[in-house]
C-alpha atoms as a PDB file:
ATOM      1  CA  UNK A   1       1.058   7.274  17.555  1.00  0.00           C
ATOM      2  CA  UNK A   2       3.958   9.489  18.262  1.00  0.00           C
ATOM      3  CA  UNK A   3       5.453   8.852  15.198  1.00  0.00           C
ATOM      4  CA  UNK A   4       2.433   9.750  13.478  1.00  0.00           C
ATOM      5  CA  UNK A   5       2.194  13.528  15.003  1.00  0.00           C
ATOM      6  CA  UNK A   6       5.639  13.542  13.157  1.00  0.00           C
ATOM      7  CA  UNK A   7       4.880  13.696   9.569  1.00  0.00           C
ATOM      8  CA  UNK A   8       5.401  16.742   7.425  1.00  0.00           C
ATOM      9  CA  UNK A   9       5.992  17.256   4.255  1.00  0.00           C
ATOM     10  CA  UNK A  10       8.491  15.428   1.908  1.00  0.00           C
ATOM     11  CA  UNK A  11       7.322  11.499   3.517  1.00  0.00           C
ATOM     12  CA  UNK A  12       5.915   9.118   1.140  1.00  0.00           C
ATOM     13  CA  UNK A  13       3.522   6.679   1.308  1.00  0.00           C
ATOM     14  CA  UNK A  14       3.356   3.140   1.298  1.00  0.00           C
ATOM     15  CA  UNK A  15      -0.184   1.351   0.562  1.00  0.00           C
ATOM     16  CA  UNK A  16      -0.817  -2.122   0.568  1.00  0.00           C
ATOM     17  CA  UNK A  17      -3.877  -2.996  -1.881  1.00  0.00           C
ATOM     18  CA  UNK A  18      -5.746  -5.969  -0.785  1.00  0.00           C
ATOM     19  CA  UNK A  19      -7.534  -5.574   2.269  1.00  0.00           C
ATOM     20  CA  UNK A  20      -6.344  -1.127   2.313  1.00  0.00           C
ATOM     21  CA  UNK A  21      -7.523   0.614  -0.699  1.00  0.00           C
ATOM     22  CA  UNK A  22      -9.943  -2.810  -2.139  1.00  0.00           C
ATOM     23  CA  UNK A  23     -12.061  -5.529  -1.107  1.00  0.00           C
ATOM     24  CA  UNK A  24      -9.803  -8.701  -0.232  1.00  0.00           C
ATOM     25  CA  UNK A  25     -10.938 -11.915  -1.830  1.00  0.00           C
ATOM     26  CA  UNK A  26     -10.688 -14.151   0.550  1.00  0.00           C
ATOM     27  CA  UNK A  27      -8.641 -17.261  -0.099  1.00  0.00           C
ATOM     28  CA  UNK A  28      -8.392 -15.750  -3.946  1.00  0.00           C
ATOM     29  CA  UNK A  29      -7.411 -12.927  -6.180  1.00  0.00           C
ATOM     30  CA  UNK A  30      -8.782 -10.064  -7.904  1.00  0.00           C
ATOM     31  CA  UNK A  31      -8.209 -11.111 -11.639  1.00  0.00           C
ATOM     32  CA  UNK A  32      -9.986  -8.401 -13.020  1.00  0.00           C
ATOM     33  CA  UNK A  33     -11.708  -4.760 -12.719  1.00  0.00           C
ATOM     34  CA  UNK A  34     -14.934  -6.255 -12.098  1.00  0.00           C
ATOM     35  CA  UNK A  35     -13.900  -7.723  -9.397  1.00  0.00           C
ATOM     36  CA  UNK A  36     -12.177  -5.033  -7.622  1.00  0.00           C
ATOM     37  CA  UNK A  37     -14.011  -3.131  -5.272  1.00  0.00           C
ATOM     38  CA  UNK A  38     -13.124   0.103  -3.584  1.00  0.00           C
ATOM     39  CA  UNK A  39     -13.254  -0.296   0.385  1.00  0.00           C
ATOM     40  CA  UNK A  40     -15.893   2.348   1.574  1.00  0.00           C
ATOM     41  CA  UNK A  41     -14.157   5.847   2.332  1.00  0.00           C
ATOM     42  CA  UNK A  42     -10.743   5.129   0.318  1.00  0.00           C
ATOM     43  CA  UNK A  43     -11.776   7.775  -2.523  1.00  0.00           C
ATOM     44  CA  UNK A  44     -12.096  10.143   0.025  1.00  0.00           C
ATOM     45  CA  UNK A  45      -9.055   9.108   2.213  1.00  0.00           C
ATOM     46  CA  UNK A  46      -7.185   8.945  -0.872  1.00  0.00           C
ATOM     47  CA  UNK A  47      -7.776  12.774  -1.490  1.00  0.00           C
ATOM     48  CA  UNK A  48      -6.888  13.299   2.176  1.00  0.00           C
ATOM     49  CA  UNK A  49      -3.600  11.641   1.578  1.00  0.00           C
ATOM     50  CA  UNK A  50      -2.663  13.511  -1.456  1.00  0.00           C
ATOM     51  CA  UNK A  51      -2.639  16.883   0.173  1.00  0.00           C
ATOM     52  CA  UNK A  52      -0.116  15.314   3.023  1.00  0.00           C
ATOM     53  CA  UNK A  53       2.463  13.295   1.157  1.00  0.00           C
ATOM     54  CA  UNK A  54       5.047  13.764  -1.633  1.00  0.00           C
ATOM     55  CA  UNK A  55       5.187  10.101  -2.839  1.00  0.00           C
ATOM     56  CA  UNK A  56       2.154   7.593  -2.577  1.00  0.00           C
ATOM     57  CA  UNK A  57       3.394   4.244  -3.627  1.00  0.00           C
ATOM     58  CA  UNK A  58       1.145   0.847  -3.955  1.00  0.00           C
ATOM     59  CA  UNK A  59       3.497  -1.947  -2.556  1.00  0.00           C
ATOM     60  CA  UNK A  60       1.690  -5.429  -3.703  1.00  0.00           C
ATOM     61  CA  UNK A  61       2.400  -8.791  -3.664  1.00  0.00           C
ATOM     62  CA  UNK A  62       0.426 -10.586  -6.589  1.00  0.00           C
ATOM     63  CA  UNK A  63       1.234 -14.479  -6.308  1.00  0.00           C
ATOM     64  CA  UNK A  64      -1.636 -15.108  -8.622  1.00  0.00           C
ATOM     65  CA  UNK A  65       0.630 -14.305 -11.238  1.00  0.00           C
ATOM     66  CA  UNK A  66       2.914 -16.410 -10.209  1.00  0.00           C
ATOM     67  CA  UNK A  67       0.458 -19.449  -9.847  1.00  0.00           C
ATOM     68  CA  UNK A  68      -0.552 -18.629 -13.381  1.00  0.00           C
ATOM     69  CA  UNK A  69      -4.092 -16.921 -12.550  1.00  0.00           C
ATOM     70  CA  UNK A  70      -3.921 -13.967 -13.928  1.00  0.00           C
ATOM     71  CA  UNK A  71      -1.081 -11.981 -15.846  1.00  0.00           C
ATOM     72  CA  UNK A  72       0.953  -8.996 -15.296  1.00  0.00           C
ATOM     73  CA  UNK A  73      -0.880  -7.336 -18.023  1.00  0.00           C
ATOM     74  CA  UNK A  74      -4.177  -8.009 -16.433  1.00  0.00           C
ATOM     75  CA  UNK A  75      -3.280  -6.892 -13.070  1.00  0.00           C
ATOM     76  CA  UNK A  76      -1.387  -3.324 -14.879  1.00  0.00           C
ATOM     77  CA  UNK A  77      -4.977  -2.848 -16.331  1.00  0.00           C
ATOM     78  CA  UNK A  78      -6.542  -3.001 -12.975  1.00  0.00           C
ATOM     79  CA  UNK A  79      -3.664  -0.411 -11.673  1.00  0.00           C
ATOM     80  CA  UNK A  80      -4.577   1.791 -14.746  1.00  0.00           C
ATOM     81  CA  UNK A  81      -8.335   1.553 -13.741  1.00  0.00           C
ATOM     82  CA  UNK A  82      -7.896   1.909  -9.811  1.00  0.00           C
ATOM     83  CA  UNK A  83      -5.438   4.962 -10.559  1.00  0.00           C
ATOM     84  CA  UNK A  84      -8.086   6.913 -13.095  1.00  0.00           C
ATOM     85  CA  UNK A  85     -10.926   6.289 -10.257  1.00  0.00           C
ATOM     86  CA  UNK A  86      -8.390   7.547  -7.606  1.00  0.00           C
ATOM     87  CA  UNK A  87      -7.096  10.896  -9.737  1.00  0.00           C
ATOM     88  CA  UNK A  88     -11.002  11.102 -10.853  1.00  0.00           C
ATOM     89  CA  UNK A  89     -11.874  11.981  -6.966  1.00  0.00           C
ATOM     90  CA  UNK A  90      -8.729  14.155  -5.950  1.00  0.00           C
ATOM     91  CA  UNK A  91      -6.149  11.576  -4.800  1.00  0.00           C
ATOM     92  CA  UNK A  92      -3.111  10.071  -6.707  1.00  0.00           C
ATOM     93  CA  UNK A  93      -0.925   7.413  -6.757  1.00  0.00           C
ATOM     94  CA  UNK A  94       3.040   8.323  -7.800  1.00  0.00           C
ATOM     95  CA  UNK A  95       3.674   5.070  -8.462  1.00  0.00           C
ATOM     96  CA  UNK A  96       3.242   0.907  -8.243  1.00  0.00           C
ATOM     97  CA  UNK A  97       5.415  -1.573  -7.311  1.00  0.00           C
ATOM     98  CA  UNK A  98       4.236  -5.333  -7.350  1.00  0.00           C
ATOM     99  CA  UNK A  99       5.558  -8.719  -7.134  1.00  0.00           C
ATOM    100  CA  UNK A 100       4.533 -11.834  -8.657  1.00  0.00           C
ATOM    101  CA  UNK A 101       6.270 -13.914  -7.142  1.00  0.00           C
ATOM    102  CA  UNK A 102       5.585 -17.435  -5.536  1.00  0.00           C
ATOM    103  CA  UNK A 103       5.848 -17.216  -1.813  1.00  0.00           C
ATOM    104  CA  UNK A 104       8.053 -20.723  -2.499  1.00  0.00           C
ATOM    105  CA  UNK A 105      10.612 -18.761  -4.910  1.00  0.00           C
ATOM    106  CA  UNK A 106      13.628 -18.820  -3.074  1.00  0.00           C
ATOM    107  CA  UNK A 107      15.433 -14.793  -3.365  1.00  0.00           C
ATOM    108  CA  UNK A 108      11.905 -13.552  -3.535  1.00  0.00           C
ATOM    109  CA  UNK A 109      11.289 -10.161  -3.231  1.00  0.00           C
ATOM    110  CA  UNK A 110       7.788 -10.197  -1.425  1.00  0.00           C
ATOM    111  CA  UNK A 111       6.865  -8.610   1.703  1.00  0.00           C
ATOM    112  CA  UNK A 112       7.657  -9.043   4.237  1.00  0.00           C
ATOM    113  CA  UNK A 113      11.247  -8.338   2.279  1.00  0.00           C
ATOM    114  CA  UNK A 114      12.170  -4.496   2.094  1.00  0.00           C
ATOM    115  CA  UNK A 115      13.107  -4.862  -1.670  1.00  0.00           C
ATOM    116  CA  UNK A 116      10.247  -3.033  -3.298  1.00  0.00           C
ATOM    117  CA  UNK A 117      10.899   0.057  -0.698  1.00  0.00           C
ATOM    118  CA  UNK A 118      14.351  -0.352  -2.180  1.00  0.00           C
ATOM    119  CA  UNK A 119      13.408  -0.376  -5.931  1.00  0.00           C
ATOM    120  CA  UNK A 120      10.606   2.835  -4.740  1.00  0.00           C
ATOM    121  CA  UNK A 121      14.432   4.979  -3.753  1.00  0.00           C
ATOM    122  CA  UNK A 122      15.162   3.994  -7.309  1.00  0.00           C
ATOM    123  CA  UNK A 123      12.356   5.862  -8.957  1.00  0.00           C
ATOM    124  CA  UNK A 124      12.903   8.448  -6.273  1.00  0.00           C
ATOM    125  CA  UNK A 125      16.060   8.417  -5.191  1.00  0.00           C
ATOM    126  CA  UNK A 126      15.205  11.135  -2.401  1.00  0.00           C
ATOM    127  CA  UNK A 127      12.778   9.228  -0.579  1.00  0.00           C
ATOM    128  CA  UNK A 128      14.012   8.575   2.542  1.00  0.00           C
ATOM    129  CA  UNK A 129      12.791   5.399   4.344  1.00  0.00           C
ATOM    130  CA  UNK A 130      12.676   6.850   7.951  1.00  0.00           C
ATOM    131  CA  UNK A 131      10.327   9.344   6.684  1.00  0.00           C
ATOM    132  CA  UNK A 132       7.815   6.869   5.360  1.00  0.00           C
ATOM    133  CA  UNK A 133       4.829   5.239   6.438  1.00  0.00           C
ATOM    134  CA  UNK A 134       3.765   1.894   4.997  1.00  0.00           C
ATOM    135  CA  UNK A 135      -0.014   0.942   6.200  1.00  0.00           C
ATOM    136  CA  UNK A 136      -1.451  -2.472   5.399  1.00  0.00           C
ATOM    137  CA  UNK A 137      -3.979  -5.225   6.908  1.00  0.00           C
ATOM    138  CA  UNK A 138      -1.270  -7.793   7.035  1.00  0.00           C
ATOM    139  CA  UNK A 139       1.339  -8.865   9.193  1.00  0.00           C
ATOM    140  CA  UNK A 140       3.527  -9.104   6.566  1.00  0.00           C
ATOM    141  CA  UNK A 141       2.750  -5.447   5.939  1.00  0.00           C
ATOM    142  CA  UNK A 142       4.043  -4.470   9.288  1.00  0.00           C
ATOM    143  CA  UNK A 143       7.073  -6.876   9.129  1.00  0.00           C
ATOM    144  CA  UNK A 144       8.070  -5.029   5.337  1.00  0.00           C
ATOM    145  CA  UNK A 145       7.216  -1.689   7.394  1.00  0.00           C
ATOM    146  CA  UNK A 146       9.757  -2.950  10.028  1.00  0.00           C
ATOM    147  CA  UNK A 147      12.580  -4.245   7.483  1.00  0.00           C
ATOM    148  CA  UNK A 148      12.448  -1.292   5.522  1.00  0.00           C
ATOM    149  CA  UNK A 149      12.110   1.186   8.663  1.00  0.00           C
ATOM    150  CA  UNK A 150       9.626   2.572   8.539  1.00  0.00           C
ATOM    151  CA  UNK A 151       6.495   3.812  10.543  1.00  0.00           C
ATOM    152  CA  UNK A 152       4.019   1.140   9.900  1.00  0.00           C
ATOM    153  CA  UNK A 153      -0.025   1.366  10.517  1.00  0.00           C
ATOM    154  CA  UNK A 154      -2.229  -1.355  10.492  1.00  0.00           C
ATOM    155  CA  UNK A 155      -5.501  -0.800   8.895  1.00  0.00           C
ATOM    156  CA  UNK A 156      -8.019  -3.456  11.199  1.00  0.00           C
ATOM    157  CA  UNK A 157      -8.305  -4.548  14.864  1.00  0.00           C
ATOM    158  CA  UNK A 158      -5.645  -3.470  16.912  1.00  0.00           C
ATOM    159  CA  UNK A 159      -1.904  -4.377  16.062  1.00  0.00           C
ATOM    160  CA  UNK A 160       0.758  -4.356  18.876  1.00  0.00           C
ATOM    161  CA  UNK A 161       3.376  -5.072  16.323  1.00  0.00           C
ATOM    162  CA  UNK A 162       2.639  -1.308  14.736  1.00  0.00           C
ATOM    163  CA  UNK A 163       3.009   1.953  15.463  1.00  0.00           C
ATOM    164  CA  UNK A 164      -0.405   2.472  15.148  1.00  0.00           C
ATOM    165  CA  UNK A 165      -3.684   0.534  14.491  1.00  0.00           C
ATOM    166  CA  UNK A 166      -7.214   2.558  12.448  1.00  0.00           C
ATOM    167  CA  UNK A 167     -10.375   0.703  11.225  1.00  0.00           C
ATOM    168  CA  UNK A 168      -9.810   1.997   7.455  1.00  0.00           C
ATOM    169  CA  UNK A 169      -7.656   3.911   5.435  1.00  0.00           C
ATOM    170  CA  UNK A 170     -10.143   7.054   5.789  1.00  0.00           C
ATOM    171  CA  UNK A 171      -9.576   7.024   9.615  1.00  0.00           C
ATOM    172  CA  UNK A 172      -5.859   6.774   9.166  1.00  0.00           C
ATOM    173  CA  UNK A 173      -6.376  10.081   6.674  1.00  0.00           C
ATOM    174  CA  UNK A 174      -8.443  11.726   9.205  1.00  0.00           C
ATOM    175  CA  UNK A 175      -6.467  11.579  11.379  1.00  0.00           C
ATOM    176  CA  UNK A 176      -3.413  13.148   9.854  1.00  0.00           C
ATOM    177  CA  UNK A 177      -5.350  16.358   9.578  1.00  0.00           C
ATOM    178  CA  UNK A 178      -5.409  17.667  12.518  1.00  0.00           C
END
């Protein structure tokens, strides 16, 4: 909440997919475009957000690759896709990082681990973790928030583990411009 009032410009983004900017499968994975569906408002939100941060990063665990349902090429193709319907409505996102990993692979890199926040300093080596904000729908979202430290936001009911808790992504924008 406090934390919130506190961004200005130069802090990046962090953005969970499932469940933040697309539908969640439950219990299963998006393995292609037509299955990917944009959460209502996150167009709109995601326009919102481009006019208030310097970096907007996607931070995704994909264990589907992993478990050998899908590939990395098929889930870059729906990152191409999502990112031309995104830019196509006045938002942007600077950049993807994902891990395929099995949750079972020992020296994993998923969230709830800070790695990917790590490799995002190496593509932009002045992004500065305490000036970040990584929303998700997860609790492993906040914990990877928390690791990394940053400000974390959870997009659904009420999270006491976060800084702050919105229904959707477009609240969450909406309430950054004021």
């Amino acid at each position: 909440m406090k934390k919130l009032l506190s961004i200005q410009e130069g802090w990046t983004l962090f953005l969970d997919r499932d469940g933040v900017i697309n539908r969640r499968i439950i219990d299963g994975y998006v393995t292609s475009w037509e299955e990917f569906e944009f959460l209502p408002g996150v167009l709109d939100a995601m326009e919102l957000l481009a006019g208030k941060f310097r970096y907007i990063m996607v931070i995704t665990n994909q264990q589907g690759v992993g478990k050998g349902l899908m590939t990395m090429e098929q889930v870059d193709a729906i990152h191409d896709r999502m990112c031309l319907e995104i830019e196509a409505h006045g938002g942007r996102i600077d950049g993807i990082l994902v891990c395929p990993q099995l949750a079972s692979e020992p020296d994993n890199y998923r969230k709830p681990s800070p790695e990917m926040a790590y490799m995002a300093q190496e593509f932009y080596p002045e992004i500065d973790l305490e000036k970040c904000v990584m929303v998700g729908d997860g609790q492993t979202d906040i914990e990877f928030g928390r690791n990394a430290g940053t400000v974390t936001v959870f997009i659904g009911e009420e999270n006491p583990d976060a800084d702050d808790s919105f229904n959707t992504l477009y609240d969450f924008a909406k309430s950054l411009q004021s």
